[in-house]
C-alpha atoms as a PDB file:
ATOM      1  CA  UNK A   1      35.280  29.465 -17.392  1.00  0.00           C
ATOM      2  CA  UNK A   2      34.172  29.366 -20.917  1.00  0.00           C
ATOM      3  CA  UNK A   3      36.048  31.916 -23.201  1.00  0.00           C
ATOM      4  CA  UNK A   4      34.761  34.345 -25.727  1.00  0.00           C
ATOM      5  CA  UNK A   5      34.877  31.889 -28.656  1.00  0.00           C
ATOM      6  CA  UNK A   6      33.328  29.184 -26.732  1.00  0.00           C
ATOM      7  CA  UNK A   7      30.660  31.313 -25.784  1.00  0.00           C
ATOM      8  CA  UNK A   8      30.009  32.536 -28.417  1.00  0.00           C
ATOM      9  CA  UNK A   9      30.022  28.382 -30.521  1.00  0.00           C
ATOM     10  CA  UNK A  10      27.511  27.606 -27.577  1.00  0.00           C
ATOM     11  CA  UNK A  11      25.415  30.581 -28.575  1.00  0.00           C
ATOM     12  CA  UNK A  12      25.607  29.135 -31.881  1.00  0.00           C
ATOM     13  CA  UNK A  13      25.242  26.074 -31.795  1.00  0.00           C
ATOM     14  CA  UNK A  14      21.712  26.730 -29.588  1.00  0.00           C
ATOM     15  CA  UNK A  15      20.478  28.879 -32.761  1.00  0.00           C
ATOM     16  CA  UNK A  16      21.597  32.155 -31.834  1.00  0.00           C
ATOM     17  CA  UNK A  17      19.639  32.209 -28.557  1.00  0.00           C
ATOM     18  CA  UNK A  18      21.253  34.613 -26.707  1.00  0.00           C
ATOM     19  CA  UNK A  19      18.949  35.093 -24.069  1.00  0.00           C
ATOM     20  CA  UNK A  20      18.588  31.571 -23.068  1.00  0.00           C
ATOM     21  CA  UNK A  21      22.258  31.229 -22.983  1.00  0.00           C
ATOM     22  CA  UNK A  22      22.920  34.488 -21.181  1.00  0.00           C
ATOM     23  CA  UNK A  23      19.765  33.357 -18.699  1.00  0.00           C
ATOM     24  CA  UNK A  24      21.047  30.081 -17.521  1.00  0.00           C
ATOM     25  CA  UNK A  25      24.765  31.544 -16.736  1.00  0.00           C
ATOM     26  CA  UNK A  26      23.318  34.990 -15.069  1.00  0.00           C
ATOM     27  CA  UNK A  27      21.034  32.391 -12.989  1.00  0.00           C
ATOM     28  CA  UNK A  28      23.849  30.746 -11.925  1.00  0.00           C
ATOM     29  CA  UNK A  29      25.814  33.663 -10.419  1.00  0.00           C
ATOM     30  CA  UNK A  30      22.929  34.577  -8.034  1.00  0.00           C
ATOM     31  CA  UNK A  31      23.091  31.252  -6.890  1.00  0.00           C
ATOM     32  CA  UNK A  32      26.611  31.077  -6.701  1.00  0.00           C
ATOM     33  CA  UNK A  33      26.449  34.582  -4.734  1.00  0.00           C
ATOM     34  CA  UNK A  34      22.814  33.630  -3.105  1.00  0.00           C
ATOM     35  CA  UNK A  35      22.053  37.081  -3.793  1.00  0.00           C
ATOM     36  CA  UNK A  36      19.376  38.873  -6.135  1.00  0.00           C
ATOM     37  CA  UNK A  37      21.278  39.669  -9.596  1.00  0.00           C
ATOM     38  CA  UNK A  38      20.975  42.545 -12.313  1.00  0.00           C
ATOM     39  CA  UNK A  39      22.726  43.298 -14.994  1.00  0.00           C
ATOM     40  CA  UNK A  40      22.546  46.457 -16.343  1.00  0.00           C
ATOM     41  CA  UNK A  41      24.440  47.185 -19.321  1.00  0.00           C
ATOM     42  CA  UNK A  42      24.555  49.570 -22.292  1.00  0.00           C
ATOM     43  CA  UNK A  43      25.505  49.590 -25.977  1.00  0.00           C
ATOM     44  CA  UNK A  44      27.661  52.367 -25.643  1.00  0.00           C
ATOM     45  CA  UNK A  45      30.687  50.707 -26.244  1.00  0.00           C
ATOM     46  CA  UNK A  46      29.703  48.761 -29.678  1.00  0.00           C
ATOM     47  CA  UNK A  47      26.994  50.998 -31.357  1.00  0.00           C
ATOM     48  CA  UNK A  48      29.279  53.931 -31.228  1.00  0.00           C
ATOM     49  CA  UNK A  49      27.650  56.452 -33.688  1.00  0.00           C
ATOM     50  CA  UNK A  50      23.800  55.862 -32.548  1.00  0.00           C
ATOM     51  CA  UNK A  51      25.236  56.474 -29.136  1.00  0.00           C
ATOM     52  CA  UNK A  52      26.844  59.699 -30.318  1.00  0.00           C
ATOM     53  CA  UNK A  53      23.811  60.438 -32.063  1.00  0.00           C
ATOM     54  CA  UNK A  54      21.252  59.680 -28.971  1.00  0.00           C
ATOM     55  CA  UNK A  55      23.489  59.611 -26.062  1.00  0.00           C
ATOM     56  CA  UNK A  56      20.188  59.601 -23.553  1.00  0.00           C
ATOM     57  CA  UNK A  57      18.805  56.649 -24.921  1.00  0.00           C
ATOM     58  CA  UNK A  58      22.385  54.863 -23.655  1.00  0.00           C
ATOM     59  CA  UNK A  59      22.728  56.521 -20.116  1.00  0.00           C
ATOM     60  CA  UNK A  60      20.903  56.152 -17.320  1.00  0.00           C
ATOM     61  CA  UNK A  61      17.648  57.733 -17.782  1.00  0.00           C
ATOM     62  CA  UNK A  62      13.844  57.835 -15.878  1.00  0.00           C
ATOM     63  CA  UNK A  63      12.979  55.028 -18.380  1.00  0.00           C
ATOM     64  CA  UNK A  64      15.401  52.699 -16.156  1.00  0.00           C
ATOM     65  CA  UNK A  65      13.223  52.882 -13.486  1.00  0.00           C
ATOM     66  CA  UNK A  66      10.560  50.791 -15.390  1.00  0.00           C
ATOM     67  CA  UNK A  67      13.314  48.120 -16.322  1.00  0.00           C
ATOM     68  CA  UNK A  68      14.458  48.369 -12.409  1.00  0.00           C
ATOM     69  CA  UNK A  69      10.587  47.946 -11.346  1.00  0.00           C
ATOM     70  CA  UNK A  70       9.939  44.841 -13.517  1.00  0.00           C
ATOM     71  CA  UNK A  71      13.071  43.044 -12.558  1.00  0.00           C
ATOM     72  CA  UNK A  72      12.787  43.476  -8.725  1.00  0.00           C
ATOM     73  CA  UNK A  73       8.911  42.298  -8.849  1.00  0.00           C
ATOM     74  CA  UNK A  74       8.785  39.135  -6.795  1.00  0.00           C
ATOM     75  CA  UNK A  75      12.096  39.034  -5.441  1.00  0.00           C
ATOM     76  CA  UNK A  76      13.114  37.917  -2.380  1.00  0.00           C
ATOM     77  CA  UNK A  77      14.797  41.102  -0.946  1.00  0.00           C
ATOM     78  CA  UNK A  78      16.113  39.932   2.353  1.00  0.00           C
ATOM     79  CA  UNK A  79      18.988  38.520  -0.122  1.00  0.00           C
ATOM     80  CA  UNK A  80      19.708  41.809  -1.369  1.00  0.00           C
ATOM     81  CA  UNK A  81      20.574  42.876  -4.652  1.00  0.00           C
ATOM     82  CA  UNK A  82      24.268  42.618  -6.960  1.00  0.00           C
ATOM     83  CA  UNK A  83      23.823  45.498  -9.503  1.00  0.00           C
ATOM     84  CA  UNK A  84      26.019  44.149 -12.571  1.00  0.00           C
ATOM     85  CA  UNK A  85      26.610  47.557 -13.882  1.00  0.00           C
ATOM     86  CA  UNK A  86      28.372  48.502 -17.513  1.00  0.00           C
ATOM     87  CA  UNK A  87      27.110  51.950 -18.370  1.00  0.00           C
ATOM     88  CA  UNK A  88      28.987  55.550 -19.537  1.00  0.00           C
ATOM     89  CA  UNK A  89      26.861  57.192 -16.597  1.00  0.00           C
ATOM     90  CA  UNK A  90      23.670  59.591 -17.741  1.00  0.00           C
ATOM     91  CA  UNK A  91      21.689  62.082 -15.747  1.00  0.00           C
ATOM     92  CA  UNK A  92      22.025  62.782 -12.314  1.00  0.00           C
ATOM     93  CA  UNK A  93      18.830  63.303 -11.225  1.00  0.00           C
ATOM     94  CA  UNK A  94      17.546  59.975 -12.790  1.00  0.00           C
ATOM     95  CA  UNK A  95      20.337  58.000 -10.608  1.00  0.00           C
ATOM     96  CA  UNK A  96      19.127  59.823  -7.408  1.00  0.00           C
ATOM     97  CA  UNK A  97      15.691  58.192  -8.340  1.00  0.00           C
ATOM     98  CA  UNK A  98      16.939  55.134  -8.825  1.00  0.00           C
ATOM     99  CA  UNK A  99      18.995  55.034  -5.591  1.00  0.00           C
ATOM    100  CA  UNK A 100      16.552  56.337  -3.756  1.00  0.00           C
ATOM    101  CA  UNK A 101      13.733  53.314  -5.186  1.00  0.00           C
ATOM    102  CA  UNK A 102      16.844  50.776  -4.356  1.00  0.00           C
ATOM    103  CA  UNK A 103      17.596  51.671  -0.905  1.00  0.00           C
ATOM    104  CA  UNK A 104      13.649  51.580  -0.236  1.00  0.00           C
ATOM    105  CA  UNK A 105      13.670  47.957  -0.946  1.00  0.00           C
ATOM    106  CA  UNK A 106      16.607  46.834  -0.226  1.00  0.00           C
ATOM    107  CA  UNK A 107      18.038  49.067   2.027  1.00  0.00           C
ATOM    108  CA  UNK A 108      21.937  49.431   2.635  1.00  0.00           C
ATOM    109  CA  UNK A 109      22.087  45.305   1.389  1.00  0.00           C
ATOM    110  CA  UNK A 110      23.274  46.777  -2.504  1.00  0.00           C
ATOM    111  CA  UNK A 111      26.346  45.342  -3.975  1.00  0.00           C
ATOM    112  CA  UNK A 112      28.197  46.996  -7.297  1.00  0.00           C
ATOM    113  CA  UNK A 113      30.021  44.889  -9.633  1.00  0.00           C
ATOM    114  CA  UNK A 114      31.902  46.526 -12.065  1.00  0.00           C
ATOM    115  CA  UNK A 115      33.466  44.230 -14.886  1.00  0.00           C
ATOM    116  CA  UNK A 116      34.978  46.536 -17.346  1.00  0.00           C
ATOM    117  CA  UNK A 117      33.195  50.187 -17.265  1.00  0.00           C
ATOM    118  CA  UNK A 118      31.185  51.837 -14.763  1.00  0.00           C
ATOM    119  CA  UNK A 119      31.421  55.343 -15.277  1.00  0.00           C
ATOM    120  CA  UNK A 120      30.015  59.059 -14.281  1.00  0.00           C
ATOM    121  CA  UNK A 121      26.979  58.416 -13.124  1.00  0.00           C
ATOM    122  CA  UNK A 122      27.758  54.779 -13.089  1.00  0.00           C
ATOM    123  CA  UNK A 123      30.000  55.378 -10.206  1.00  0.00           C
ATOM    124  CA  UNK A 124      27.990  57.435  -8.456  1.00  0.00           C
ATOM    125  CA  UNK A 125      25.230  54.391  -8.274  1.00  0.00           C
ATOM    126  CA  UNK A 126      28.486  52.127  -7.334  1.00  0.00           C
ATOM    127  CA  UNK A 127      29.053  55.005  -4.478  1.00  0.00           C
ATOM    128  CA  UNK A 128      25.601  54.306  -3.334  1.00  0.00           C
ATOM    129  CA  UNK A 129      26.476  50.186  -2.649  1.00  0.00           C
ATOM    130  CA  UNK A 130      28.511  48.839   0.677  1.00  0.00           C
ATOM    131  CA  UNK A 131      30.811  47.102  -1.846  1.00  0.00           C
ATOM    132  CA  UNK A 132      32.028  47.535  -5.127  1.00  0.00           C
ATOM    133  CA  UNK A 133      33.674  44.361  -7.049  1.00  0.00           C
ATOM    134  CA  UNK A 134      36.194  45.564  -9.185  1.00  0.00           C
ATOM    135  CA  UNK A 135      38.826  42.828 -11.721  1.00  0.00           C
ATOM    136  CA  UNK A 136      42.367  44.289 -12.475  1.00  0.00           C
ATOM    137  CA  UNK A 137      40.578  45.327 -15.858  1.00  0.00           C
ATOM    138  CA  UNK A 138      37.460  47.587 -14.365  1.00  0.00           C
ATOM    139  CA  UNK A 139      36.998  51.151 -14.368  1.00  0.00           C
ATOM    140  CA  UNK A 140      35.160  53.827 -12.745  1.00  0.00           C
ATOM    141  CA  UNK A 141      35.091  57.702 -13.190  1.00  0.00           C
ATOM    142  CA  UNK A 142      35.169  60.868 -11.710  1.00  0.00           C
ATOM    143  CA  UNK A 143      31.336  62.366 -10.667  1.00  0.00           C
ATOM    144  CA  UNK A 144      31.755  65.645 -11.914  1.00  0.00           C
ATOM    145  CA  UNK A 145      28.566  66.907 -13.834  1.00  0.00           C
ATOM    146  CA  UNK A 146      28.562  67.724 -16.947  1.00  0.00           C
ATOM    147  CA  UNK A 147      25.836  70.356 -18.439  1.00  0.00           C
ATOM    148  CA  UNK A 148      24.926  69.903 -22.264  1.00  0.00           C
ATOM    149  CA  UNK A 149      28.435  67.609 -22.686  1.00  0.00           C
ATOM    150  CA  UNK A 150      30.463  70.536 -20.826  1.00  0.00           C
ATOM    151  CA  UNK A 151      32.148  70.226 -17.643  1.00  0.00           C
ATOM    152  CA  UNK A 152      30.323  72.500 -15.009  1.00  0.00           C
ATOM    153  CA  UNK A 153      33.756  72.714 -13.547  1.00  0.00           C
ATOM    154  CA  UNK A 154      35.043  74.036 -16.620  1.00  0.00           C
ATOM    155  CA  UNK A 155      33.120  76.784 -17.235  1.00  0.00           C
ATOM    156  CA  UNK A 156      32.952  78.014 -13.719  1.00  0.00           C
ATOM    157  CA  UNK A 157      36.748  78.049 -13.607  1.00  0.00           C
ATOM    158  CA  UNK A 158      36.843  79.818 -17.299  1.00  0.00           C
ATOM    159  CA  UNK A 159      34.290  82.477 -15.770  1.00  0.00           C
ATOM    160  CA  UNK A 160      36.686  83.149 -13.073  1.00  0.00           C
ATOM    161  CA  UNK A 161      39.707  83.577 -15.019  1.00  0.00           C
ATOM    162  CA  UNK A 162      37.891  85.775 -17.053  1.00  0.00           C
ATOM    163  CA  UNK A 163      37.146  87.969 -14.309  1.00  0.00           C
ATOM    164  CA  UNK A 164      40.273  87.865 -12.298  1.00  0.00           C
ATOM    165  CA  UNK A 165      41.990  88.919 -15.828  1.00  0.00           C
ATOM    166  CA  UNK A 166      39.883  91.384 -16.873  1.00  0.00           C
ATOM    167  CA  UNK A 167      39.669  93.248 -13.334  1.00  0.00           C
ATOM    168  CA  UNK A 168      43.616  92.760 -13.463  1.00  0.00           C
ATOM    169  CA  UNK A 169      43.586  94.116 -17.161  1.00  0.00           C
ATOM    170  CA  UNK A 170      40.376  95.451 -18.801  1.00  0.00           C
ATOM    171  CA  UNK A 171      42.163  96.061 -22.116  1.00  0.00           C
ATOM    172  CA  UNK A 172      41.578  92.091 -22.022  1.00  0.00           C
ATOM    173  CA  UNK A 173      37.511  92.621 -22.620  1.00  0.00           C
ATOM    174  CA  UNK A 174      37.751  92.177 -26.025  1.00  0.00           C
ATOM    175  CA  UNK A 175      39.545  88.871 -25.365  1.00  0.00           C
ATOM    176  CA  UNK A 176      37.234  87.286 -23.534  1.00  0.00           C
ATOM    177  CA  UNK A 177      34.153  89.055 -24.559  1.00  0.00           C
ATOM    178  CA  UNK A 178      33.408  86.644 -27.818  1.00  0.00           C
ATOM    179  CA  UNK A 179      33.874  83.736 -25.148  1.00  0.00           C
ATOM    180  CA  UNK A 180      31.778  85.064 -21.946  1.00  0.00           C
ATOM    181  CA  UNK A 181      28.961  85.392 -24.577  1.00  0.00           C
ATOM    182  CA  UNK A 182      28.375  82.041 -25.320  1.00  0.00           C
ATOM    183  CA  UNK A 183      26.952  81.778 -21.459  1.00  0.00           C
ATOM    184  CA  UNK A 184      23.519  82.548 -20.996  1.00  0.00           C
ATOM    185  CA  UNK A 185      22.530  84.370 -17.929  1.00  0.00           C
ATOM    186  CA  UNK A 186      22.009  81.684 -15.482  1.00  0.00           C
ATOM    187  CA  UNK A 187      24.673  79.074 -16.634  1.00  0.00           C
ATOM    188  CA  UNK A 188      27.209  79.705 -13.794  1.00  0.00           C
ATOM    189  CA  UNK A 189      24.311  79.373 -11.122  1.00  0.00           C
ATOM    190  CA  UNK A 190      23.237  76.578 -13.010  1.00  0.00           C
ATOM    191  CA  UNK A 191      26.633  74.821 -13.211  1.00  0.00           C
ATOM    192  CA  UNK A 192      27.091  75.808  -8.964  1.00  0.00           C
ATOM    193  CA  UNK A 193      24.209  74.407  -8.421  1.00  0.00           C
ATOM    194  CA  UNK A 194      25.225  71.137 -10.162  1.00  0.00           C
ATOM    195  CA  UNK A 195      28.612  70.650  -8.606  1.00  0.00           C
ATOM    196  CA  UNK A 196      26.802  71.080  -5.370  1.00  0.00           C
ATOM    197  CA  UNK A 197      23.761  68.523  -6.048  1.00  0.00           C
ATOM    198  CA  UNK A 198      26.526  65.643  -7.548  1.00  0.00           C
ATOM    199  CA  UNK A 199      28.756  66.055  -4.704  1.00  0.00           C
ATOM    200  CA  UNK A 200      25.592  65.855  -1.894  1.00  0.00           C
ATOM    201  CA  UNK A 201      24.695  63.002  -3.646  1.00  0.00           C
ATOM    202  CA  UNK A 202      28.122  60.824  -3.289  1.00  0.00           C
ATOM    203  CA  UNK A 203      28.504  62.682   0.214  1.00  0.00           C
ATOM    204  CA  UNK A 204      25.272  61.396   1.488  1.00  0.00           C
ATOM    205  CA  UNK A 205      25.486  58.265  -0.289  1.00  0.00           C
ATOM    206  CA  UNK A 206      29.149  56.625   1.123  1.00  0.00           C
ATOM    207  CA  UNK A 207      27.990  58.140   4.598  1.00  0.00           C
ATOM    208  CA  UNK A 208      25.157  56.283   4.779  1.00  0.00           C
ATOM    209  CA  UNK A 209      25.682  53.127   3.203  1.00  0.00           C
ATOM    210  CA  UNK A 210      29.559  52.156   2.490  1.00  0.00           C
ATOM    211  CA  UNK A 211      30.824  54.306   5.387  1.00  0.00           C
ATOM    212  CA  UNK A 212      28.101  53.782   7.508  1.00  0.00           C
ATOM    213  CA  UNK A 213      29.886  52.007   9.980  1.00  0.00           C
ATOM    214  CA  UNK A 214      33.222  53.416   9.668  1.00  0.00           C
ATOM    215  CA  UNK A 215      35.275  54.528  12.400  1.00  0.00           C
ATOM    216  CA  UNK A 216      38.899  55.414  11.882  1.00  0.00           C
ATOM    217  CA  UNK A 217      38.495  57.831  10.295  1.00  0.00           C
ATOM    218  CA  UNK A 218      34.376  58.257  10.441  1.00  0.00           C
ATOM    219  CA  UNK A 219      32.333  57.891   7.808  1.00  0.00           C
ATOM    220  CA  UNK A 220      32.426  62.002   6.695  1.00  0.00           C
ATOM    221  CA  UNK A 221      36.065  62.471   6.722  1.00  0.00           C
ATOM    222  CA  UNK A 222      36.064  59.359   4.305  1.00  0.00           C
ATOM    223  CA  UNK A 223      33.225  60.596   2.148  1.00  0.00           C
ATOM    224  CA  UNK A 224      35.293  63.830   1.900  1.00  0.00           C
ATOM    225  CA  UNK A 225      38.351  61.879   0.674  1.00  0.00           C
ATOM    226  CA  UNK A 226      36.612  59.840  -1.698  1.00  0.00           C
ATOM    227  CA  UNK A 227      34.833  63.182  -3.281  1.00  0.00           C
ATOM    228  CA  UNK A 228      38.138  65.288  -3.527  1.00  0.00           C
ATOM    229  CA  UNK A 229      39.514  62.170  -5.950  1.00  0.00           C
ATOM    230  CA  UNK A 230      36.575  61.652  -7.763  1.00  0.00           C
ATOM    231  CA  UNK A 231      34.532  65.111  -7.947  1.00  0.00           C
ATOM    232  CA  UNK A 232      37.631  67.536  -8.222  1.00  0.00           C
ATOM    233  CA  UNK A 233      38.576  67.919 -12.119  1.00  0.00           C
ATOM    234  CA  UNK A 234      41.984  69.221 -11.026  1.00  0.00           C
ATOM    235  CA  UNK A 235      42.998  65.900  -9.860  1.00  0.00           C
ATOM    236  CA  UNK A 236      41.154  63.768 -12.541  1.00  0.00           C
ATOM    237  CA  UNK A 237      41.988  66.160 -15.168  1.00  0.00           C
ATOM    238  CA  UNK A 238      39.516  64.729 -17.430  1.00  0.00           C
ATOM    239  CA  UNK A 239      35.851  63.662 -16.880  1.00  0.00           C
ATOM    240  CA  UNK A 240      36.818  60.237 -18.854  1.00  0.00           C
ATOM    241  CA  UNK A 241      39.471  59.403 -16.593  1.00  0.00           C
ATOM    242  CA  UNK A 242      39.384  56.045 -15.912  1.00  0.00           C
ATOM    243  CA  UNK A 243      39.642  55.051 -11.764  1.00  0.00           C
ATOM    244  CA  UNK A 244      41.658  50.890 -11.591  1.00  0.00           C
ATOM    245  CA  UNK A 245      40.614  48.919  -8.585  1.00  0.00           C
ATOM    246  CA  UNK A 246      44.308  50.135  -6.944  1.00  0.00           C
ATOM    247  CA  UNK A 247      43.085  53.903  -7.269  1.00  0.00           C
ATOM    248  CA  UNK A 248      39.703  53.316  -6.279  1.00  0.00           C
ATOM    249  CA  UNK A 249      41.434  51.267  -3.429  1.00  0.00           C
ATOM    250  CA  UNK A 250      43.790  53.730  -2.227  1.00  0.00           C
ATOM    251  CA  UNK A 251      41.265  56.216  -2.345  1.00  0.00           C
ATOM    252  CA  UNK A 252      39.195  54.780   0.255  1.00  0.00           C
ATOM    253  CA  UNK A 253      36.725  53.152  -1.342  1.00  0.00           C
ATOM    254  CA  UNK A 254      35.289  49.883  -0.408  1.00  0.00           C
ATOM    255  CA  UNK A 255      36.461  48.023  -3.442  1.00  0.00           C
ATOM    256  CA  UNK A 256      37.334  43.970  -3.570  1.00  0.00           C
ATOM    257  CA  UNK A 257      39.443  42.175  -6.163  1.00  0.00           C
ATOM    258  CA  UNK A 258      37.252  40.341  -8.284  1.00  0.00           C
ATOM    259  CA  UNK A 259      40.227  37.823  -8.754  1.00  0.00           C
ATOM    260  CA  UNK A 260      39.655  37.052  -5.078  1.00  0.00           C
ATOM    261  CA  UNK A 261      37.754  34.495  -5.685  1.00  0.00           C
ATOM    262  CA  UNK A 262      38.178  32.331  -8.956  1.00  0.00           C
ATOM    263  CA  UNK A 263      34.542  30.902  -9.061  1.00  0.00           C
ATOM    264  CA  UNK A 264      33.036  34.382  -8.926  1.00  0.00           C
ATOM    265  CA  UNK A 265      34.981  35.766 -11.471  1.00  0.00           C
ATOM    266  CA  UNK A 266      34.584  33.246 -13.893  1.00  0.00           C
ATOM    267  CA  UNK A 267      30.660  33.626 -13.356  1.00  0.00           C
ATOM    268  CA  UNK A 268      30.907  37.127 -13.552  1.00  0.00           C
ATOM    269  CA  UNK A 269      32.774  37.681 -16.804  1.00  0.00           C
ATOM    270  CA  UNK A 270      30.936  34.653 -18.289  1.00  0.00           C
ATOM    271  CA  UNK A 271      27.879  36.836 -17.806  1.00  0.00           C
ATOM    272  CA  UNK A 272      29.874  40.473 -18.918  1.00  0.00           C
ATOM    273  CA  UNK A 273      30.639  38.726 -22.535  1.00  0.00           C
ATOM    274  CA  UNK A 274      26.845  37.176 -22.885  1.00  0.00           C
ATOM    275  CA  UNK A 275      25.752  40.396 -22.803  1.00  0.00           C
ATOM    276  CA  UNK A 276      28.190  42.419 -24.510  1.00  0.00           C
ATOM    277  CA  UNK A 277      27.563  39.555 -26.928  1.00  0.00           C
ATOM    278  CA  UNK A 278      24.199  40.314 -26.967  1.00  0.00           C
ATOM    279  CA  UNK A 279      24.480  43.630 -27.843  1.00  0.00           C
ATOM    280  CA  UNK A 280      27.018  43.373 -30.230  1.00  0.00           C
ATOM    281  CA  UNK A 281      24.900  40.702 -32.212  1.00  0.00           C
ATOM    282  CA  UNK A 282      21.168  42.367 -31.937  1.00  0.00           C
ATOM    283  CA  UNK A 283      19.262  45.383 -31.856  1.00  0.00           C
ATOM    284  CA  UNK A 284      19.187  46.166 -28.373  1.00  0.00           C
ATOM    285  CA  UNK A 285      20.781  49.075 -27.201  1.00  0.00           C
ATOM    286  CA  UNK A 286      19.948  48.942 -22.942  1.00  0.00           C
ATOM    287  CA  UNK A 287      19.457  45.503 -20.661  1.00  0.00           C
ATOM    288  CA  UNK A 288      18.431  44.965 -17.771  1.00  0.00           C
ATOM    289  CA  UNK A 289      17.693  41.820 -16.618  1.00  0.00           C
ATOM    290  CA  UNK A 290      17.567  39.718 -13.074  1.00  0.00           C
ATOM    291  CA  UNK A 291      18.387  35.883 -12.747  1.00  0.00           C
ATOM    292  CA  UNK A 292      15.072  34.643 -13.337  1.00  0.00           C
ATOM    293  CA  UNK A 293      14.972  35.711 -16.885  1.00  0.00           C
ATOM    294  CA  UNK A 294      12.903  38.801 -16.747  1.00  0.00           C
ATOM    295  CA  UNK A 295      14.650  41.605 -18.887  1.00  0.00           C
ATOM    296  CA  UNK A 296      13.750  44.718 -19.786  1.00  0.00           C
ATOM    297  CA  UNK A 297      15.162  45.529 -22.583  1.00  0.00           C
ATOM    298  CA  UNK A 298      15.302  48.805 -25.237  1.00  0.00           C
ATOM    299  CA  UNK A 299      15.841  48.537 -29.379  1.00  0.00           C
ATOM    300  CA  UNK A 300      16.286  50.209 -32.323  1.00  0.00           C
ATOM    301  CA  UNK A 301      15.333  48.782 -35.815  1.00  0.00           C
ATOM    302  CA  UNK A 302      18.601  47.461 -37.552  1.00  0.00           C
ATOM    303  CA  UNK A 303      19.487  48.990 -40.903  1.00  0.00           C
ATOM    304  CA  UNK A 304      20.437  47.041 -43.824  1.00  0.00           C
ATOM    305  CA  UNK A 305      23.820  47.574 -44.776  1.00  0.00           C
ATOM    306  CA  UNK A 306      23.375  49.744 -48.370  1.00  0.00           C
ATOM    307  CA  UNK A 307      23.148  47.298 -51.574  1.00  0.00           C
ATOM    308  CA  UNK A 308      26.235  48.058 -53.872  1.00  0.00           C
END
């Protein structure tokens, strides 16, 4: 396998063509695989501040869909489809759609590959595969929602406490008063309704396609397992929380060791730099891209560093 330097001296040395470089090594994973490839990745990682500043543009969004649509045109989906994924997850309701448009073309044939970060939402579309490919150096997350960057967990535990300690002492009112009136009127249904819709999803999701064929135990006792170690914040502790291939292992998912095989790994993370390369080096800020070189791909105009 080519390393990061050589990489990037090939990408060089071809005039900066990253996408022909990227193209010929992400065409030869799907044939190494014989499966239908794309890579979906995000700049999250390297254009920190514009992703703080426009964190929707980054996650998975309805826009996808159109990238998703163009790349699957044509293919020949009775050899399913790897989903190269490297995203800090996004909206929920926008990975239902996508799941739901994947399934209906490929049905349960969907295989995640994770090669460094896969998370939120990202793991919830890994949940939805029959396999997820995960090196010693991947991560996934916990699927807890989050509502305007809080945790819907959070604040329906903080309304709680509130409660329990101000039935227990109301002499605490004044306390809590300042903090139960940040909440507008519906936010705790809001945030029930949320926990409930995430966790239906992954439920649903590893019964039907991961699980489907489980046995011992069956596929909804191992959906519930999976759910209380990713979807319960008092385990995790933290929605960033980052899940190894041994805890995503022990947990019952349906995880294999990317170092398994030495071919596919070294066409896997040749692909995972080429386009972490590629985002590092040019405007784009989301990929998406199959093995036959049609991408779909969203920009934002590079500034000029200020003159001194």
């Amino acid at each position: 396998m080519p390393n990061w330097n050589e990489l990037l001296g090939e990408i060089q040395r071809a005039g900066s063509a990253h996408d022909t470089i990227r193209r010929k090594y992400l065409a030869a994973l799907s044939e190494r695989t014989g499966r239908n490839t794309i890579v979906y990745y995000s700049a999250f990682l390297g254009k920190t501040q514009l992703a703080q500043q426009h964190p929707e543009a980054f996650s998975i969004n309805d826009n996808d869909k159109n990238g998703f649509m163009a790349t699957i045109h044509g293919m020949d989906r009775s050899k399913g489809l790897d989903l190269v994924l490297h995203t800090p997850g996004g909206d929920v309701a926008a990975a239902e759609s996508l799941v739901s448009y994947l399934r209906a073309l490929f049905g349960p044939d969907l295989r995640a590959i994770v090669p460094q970060l896969a998370m939120s939402a990202g793991t919830m579309l890994a949940c939805a595969c029959k396999e997820i490919v995960m090196g010693l150096h991947s991560s996934l997350g916990p699927v807890d929602p989050q509502l305007g960057g809080l945790p819907a967990h959070g604040i329906v535990e903080e309304f709680k406490l509130a409660a329990k300690e101000v039935n227990e002492d109301p002499a605490k009112i004044p306390v809590w008063q300042p903090i139960i009136g940040k909440y507008h009127p519906t936010l705790i249904g809001e945030c029930q309704k949320a926990i409930k819709w995430s966790r239906d999803l992954v439920h649903e999701w590893l019964k039907t396609g991961m699980f489907v064929n489980a046995n011992t135990p069956g596929p909804d006792e191992r959906a519930d397992k999976v759910l209380k170690e990713l979807g319960d914040p008092a385990l995790t502790l933290s929605h960033s929380r980052h899940i190894d291939y041994q805890r995503a292992h022990d947990i019952g998912l349906n995880v294999t060791a990317l170092e398994a095989d030495d071919d596919l790994q070294d066409a896997v993370l040749t692909v995972h730099h080429l386009c972490m390369q590629t985002l590092a080096d040019t405007a784009v800020i989301k990929l998406i891209e199959n093995q036959d070189g049609v991408m779909f791909a969203q920009a934002v105009a590079m500034q000029a560093p200020p003159s001194a």
